[in-house]
PDB file of N, CA and C in Angstrom:
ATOM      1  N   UNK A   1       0.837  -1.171   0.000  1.00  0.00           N
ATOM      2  CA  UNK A   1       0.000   0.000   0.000  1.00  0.00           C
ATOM      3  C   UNK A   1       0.887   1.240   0.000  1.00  0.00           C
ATOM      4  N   UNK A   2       0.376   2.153  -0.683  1.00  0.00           N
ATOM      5  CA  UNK A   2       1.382   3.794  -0.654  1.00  0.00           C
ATOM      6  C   UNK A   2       0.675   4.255   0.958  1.00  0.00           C
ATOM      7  N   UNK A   3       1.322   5.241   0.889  1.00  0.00           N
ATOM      8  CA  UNK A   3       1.143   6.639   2.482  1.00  0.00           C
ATOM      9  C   UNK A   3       0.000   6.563   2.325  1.00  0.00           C
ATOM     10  N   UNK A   4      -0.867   6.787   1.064  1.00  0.00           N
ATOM     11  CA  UNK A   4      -2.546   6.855   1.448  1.00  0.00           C
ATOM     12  C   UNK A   4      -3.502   5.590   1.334  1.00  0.00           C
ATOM     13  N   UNK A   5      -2.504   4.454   1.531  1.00  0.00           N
ATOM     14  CA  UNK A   5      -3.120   3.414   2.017  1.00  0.00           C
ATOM     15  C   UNK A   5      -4.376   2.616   0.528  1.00  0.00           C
ATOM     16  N   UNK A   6      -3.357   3.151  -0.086  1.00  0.00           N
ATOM     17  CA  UNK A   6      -4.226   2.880  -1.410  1.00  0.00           C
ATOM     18  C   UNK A   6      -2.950   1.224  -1.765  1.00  0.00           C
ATOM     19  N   UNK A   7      -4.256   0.185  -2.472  1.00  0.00           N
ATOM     20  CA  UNK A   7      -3.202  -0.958  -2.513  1.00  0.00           C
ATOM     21  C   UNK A   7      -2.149  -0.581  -4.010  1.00  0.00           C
ATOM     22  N   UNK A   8      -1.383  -1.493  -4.264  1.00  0.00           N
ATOM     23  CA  UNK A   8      -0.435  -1.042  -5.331  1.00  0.00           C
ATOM     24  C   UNK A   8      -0.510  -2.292  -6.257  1.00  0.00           C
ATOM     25  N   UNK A   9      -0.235  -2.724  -5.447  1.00  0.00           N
ATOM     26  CA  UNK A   9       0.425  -4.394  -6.214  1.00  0.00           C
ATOM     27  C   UNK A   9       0.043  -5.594  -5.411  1.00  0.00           C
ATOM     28  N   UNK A  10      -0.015  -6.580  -6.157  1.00  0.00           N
ATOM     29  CA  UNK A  10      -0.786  -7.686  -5.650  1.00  0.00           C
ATOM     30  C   UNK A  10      -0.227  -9.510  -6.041  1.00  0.00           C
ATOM     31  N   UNK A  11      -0.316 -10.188  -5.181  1.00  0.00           N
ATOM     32  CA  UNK A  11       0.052 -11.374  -5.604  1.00  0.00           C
ATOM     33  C   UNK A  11      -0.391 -12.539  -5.368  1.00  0.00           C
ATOM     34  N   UNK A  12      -0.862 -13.346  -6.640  1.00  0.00           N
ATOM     35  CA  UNK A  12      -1.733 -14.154  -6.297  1.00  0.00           C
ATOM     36  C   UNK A  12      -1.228 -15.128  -5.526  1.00  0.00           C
ATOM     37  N   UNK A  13      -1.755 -15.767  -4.569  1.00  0.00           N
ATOM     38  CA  UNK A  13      -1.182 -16.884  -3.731  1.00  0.00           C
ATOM     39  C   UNK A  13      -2.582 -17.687  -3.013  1.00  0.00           C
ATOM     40  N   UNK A  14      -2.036 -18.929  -2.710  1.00  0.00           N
ATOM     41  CA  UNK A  14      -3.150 -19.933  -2.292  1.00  0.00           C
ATOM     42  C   UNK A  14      -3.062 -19.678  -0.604  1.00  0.00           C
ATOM     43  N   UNK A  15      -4.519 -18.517  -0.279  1.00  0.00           N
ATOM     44  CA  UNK A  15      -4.362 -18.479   1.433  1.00  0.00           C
ATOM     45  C   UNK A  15      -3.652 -18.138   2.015  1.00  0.00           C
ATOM     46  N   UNK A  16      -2.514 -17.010   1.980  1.00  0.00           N
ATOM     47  CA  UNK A  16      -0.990 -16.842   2.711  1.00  0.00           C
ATOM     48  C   UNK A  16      -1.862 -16.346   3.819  1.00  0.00           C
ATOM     49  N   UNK A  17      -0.900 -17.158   5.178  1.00  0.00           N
ATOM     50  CA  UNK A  17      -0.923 -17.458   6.462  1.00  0.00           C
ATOM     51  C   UNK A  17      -0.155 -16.732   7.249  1.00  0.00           C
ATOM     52  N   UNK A  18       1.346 -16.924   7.063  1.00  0.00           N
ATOM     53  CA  UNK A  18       2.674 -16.353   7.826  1.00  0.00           C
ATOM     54  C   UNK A  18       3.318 -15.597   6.513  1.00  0.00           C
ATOM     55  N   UNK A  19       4.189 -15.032   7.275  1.00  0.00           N
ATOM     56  CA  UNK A  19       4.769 -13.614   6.703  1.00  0.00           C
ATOM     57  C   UNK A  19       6.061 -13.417   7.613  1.00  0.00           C
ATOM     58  N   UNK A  20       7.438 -13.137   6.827  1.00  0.00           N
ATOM     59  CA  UNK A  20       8.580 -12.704   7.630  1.00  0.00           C
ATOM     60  C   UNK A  20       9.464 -11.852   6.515  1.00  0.00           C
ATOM     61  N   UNK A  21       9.925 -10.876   6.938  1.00  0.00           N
ATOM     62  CA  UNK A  21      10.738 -10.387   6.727  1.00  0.00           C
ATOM     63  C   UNK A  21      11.511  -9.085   7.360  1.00  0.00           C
ATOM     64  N   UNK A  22      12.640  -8.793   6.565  1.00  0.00           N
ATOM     65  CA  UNK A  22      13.280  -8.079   7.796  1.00  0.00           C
ATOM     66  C   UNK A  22      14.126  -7.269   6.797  1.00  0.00           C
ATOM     67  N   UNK A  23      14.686  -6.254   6.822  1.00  0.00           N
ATOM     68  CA  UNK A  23      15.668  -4.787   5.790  1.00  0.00           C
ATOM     69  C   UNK A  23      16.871  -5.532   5.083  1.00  0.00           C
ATOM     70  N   UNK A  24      17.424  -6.585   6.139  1.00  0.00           N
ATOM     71  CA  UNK A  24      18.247  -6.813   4.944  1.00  0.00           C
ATOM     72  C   UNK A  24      18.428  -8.251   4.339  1.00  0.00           C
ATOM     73  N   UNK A  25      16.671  -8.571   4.217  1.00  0.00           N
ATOM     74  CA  UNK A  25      16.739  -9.661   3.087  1.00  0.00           C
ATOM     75  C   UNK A  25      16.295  -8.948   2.184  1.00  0.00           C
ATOM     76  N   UNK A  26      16.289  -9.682   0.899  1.00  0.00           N
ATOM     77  CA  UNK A  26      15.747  -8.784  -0.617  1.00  0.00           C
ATOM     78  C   UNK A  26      14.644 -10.013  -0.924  1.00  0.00           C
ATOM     79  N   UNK A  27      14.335 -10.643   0.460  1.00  0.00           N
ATOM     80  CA  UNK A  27      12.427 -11.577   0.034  1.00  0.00           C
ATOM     81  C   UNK A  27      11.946 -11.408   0.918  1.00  0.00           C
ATOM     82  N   UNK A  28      11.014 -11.826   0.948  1.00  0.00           N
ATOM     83  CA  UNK A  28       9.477 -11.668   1.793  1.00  0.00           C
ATOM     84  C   UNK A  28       9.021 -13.561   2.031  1.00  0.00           C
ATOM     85  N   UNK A  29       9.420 -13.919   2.693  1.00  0.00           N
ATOM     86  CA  UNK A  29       8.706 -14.939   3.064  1.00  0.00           C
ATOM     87  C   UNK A  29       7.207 -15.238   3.602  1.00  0.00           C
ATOM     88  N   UNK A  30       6.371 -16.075   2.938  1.00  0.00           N
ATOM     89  CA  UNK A  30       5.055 -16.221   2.982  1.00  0.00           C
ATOM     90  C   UNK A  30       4.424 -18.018   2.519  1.00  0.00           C
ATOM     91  N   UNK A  31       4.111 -18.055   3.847  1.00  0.00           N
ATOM     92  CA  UNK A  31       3.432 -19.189   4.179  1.00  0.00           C
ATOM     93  C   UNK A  31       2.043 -19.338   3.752  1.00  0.00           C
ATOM     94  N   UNK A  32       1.930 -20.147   2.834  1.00  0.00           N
ATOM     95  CA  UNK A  32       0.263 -20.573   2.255  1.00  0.00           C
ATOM     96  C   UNK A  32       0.018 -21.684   2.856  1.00  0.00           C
ATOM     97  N   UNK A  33      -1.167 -21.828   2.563  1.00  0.00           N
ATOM     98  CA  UNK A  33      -2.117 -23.209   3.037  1.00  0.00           C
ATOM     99  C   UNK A  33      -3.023 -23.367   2.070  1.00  0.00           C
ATOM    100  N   UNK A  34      -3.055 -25.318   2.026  1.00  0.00           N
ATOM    101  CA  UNK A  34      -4.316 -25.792   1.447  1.00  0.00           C
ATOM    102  C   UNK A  34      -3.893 -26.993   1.265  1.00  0.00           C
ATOM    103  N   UNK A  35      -4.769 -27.510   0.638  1.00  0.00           N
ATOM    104  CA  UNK A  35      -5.175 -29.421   1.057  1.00  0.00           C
ATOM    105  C   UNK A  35      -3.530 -30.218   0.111  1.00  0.00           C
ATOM    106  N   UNK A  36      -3.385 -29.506  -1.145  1.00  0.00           N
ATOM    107  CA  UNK A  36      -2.401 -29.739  -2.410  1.00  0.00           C
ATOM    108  C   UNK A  36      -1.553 -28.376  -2.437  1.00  0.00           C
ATOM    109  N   UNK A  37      -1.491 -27.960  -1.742  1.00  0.00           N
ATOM    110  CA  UNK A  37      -0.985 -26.592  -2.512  1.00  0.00           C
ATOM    111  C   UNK A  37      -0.355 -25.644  -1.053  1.00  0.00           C
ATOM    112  N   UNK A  38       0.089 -26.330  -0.100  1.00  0.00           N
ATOM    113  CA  UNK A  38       0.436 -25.557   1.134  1.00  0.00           C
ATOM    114  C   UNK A  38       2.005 -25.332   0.763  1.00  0.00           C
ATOM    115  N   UNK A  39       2.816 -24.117   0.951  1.00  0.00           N
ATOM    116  CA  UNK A  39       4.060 -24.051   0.955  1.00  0.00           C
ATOM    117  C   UNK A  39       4.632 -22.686   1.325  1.00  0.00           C
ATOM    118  N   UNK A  40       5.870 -22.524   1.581  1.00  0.00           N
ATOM    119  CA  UNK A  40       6.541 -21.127   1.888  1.00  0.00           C
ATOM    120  C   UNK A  40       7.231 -20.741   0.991  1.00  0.00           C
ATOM    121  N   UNK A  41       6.645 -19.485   0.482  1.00  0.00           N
ATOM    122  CA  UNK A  41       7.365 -18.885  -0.789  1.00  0.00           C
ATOM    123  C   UNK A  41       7.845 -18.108  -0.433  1.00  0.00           C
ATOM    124  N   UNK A  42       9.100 -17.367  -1.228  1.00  0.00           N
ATOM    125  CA  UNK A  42      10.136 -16.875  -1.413  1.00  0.00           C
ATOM    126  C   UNK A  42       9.865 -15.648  -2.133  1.00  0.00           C
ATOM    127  N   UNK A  43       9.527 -14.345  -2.005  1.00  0.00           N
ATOM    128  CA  UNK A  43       9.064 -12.925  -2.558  1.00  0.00           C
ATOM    129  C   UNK A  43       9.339 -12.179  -3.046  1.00  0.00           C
ATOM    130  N   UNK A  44      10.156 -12.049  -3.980  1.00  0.00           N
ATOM    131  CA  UNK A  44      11.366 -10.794  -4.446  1.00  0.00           C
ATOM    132  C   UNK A  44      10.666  -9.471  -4.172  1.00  0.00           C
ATOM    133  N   UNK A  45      11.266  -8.607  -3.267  1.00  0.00           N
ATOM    134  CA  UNK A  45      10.754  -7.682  -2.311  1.00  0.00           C
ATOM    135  C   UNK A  45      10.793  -6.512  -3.502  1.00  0.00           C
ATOM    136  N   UNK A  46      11.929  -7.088  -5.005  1.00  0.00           N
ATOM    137  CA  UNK A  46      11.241  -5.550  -5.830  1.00  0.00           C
ATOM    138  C   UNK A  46      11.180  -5.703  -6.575  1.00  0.00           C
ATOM    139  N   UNK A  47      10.713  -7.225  -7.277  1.00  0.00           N
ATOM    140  CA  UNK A  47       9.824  -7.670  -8.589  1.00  0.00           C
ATOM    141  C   UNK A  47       8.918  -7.844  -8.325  1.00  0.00           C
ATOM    142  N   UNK A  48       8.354  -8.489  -7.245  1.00  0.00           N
ATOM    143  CA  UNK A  48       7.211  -8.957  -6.511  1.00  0.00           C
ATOM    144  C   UNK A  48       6.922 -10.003  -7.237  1.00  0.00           C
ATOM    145  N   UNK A  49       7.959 -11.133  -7.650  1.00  0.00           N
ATOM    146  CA  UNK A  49       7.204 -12.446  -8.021  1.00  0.00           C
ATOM    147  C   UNK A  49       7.609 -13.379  -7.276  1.00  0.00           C
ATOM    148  N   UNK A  50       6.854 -14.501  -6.928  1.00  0.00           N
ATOM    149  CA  UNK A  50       7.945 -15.639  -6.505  1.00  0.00           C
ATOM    150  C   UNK A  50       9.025 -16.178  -7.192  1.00  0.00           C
ATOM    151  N   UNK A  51      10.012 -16.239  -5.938  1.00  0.00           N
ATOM    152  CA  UNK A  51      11.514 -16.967  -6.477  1.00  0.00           C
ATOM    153  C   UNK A  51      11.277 -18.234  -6.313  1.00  0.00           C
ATOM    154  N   UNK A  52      10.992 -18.873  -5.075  1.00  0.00           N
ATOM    155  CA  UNK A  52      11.236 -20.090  -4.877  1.00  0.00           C
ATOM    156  C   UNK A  52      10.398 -20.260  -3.982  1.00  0.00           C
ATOM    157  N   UNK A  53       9.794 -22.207  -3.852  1.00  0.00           N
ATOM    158  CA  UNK A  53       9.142 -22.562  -3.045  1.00  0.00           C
ATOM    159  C   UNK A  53       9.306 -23.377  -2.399  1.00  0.00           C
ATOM    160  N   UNK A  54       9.086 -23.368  -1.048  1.00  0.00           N
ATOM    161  CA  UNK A  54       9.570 -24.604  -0.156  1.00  0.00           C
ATOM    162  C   UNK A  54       8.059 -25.243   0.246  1.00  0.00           C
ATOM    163  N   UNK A  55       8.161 -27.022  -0.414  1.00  0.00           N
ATOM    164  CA  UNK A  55       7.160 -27.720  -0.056  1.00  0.00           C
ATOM    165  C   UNK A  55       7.326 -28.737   0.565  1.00  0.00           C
ATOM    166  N   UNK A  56       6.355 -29.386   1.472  1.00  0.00           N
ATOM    167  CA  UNK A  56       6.665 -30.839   2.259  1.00  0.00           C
ATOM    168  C   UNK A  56       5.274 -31.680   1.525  1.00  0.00           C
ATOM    169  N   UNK A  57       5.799 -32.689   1.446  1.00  0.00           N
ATOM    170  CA  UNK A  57       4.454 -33.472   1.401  1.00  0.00           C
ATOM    171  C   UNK A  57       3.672 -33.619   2.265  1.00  0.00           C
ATOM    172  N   UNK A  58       2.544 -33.145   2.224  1.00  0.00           N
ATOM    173  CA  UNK A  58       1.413 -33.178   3.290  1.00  0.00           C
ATOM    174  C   UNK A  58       0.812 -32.034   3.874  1.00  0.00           C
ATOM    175  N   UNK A  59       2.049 -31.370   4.000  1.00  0.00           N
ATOM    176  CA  UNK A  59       1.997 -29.669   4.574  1.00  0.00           C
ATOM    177  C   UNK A  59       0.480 -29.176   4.588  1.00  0.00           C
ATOM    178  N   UNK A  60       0.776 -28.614   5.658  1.00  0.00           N
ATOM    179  CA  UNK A  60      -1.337 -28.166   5.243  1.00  0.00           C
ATOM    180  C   UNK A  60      -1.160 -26.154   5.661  1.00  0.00           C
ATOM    181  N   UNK A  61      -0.447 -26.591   6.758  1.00  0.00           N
ATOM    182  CA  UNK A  61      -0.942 -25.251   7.623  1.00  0.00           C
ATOM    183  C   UNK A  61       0.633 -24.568   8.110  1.00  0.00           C
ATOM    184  N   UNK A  62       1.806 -23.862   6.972  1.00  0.00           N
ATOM    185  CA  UNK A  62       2.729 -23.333   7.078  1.00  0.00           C
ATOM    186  C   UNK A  62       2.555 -21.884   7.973  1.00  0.00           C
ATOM    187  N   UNK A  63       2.941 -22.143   9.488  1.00  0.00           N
ATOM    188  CA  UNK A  63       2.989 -20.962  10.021  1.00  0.00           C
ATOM    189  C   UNK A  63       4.534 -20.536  10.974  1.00  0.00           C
ATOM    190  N   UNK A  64       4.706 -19.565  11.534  1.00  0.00           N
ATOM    191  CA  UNK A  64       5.898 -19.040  12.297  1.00  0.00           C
ATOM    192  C   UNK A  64       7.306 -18.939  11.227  1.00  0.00           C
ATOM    193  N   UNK A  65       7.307 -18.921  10.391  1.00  0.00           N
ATOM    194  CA  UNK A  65       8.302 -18.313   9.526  1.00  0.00           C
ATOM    195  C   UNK A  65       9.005 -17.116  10.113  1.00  0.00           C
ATOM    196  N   UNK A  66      10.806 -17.690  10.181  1.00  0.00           N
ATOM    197  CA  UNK A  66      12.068 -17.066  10.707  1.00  0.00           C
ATOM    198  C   UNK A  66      12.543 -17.150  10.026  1.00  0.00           C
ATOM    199  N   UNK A  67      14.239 -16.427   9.957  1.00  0.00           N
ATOM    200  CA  UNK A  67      15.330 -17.091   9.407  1.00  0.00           C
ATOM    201  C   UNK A  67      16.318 -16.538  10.623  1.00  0.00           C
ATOM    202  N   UNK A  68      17.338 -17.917  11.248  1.00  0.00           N
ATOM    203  CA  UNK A  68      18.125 -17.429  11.716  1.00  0.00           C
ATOM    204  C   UNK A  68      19.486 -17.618  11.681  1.00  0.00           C
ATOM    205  N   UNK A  69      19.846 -16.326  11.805  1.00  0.00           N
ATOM    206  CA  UNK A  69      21.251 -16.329  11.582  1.00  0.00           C
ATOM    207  C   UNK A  69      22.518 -17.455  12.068  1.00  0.00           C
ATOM    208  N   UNK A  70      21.812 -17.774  13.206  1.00  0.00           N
ATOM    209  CA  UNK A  70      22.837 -18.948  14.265  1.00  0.00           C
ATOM    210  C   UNK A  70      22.675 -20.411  13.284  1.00  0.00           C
ATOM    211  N   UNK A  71      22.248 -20.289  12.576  1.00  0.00           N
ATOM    212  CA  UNK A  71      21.986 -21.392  11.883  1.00  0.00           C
ATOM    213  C   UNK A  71      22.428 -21.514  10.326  1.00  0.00           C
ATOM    214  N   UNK A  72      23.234 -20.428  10.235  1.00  0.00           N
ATOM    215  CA  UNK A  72      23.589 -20.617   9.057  1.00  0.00           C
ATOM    216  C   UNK A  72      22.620 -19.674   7.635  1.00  0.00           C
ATOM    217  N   UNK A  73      21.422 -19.167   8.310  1.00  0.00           N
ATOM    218  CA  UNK A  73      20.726 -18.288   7.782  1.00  0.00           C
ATOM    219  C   UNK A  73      19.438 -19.407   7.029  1.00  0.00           C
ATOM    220  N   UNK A  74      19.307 -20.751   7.960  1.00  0.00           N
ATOM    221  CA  UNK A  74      18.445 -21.278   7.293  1.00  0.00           C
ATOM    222  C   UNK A  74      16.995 -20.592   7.744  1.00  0.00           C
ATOM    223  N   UNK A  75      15.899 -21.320   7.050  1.00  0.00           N
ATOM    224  CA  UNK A  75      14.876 -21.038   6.891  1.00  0.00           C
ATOM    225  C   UNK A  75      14.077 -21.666   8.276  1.00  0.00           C
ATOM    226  N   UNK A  76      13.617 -21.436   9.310  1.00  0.00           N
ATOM    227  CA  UNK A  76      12.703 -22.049   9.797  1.00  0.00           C
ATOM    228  C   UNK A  76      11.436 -21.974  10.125  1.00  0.00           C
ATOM    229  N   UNK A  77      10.382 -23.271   9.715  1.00  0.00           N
ATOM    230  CA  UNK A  77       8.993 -22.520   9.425  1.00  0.00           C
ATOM    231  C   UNK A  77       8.689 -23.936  10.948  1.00  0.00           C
ATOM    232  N   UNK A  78       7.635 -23.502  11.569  1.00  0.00           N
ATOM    233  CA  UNK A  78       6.572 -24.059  12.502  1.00  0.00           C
ATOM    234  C   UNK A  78       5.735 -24.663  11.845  1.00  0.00           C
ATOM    235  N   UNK A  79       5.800 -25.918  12.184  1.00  0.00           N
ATOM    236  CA  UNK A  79       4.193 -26.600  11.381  1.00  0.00           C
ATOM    237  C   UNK A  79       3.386 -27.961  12.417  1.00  0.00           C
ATOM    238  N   UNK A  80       2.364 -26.849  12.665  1.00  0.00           N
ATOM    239  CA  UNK A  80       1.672 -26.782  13.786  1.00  0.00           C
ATOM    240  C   UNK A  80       0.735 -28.377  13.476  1.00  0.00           C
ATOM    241  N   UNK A  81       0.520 -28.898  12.487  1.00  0.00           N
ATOM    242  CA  UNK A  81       0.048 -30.405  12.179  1.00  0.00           C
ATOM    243  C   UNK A  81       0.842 -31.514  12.355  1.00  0.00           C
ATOM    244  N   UNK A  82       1.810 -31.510  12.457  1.00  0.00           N
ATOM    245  CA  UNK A  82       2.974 -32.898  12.706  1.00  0.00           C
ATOM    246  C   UNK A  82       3.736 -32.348  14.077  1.00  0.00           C
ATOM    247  N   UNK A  83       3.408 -31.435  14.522  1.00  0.00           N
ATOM    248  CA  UNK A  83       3.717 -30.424  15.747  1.00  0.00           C
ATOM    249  C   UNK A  83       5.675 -30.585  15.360  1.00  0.00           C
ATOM    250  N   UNK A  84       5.974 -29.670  14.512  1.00  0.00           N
ATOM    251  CA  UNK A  84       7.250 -29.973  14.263  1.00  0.00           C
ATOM    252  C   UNK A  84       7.821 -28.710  14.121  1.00  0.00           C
ATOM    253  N   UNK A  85       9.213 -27.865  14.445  1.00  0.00           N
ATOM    254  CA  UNK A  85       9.728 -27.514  14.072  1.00  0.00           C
ATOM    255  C   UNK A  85      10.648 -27.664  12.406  1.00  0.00           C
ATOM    256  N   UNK A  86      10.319 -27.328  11.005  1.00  0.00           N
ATOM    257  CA  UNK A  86      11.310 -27.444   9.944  1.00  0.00           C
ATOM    258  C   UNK A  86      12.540 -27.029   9.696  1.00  0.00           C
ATOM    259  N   UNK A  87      13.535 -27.236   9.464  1.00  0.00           N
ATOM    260  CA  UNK A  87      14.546 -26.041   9.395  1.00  0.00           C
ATOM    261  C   UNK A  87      15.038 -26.674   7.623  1.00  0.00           C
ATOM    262  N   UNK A  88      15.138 -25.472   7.352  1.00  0.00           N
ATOM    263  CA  UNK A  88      14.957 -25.674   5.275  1.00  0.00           C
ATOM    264  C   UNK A  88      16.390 -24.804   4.925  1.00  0.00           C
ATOM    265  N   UNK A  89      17.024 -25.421   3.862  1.00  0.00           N
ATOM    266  CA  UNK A  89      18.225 -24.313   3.097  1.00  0.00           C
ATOM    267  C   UNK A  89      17.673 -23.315   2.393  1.00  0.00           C
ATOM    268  N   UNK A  90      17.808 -21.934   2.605  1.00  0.00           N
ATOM    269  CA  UNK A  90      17.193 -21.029   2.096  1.00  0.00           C
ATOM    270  C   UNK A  90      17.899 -20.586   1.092  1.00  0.00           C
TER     271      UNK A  90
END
């Protein structure tokens, strides 16, 4: 959205859930959901398309999306159905 809260740009996605990002990545991480189609995509913060997608088989409900540094800068998403912590190469 601009200063007057008017939308700009838009991207289609199946249900996005979670959301992370932070100044000095150049993506936007975003967690979708659905029965075939659940995964955490990868956002180019100034093309606005997806780069890349991280999927599990089964995945339903991608939420708590991090990335931390102590780890090598992997990806870690919460997935609250297999009650599991993921940790993914980003």
């Amino acid at each position: 959205m601009d200063r007057n809260g008017l939308l700009q740009h838009e991207i289609a996605m199946n249900e996005p859930i979670g959301l992370y990002s932070t100044e000095e990545l150049s993506v936007v991480f975003v967690g979708s959901k659905g029965s075939k189609k659940s995964a955490v995509h990868s956002v180019d913060k100034k093309s606005l398309k997806i780069v890349k997608s991280f999927k599990l088989i089964g995945m339903k409900h991608p939420t708590g999306i991090h990335i931390m540094k102590l780890l090598d800068d992997k990806l870690i998403v919460i997935y609250e159905y297999l009650h599991q912590m993921l940790i993914i190469n980003s």
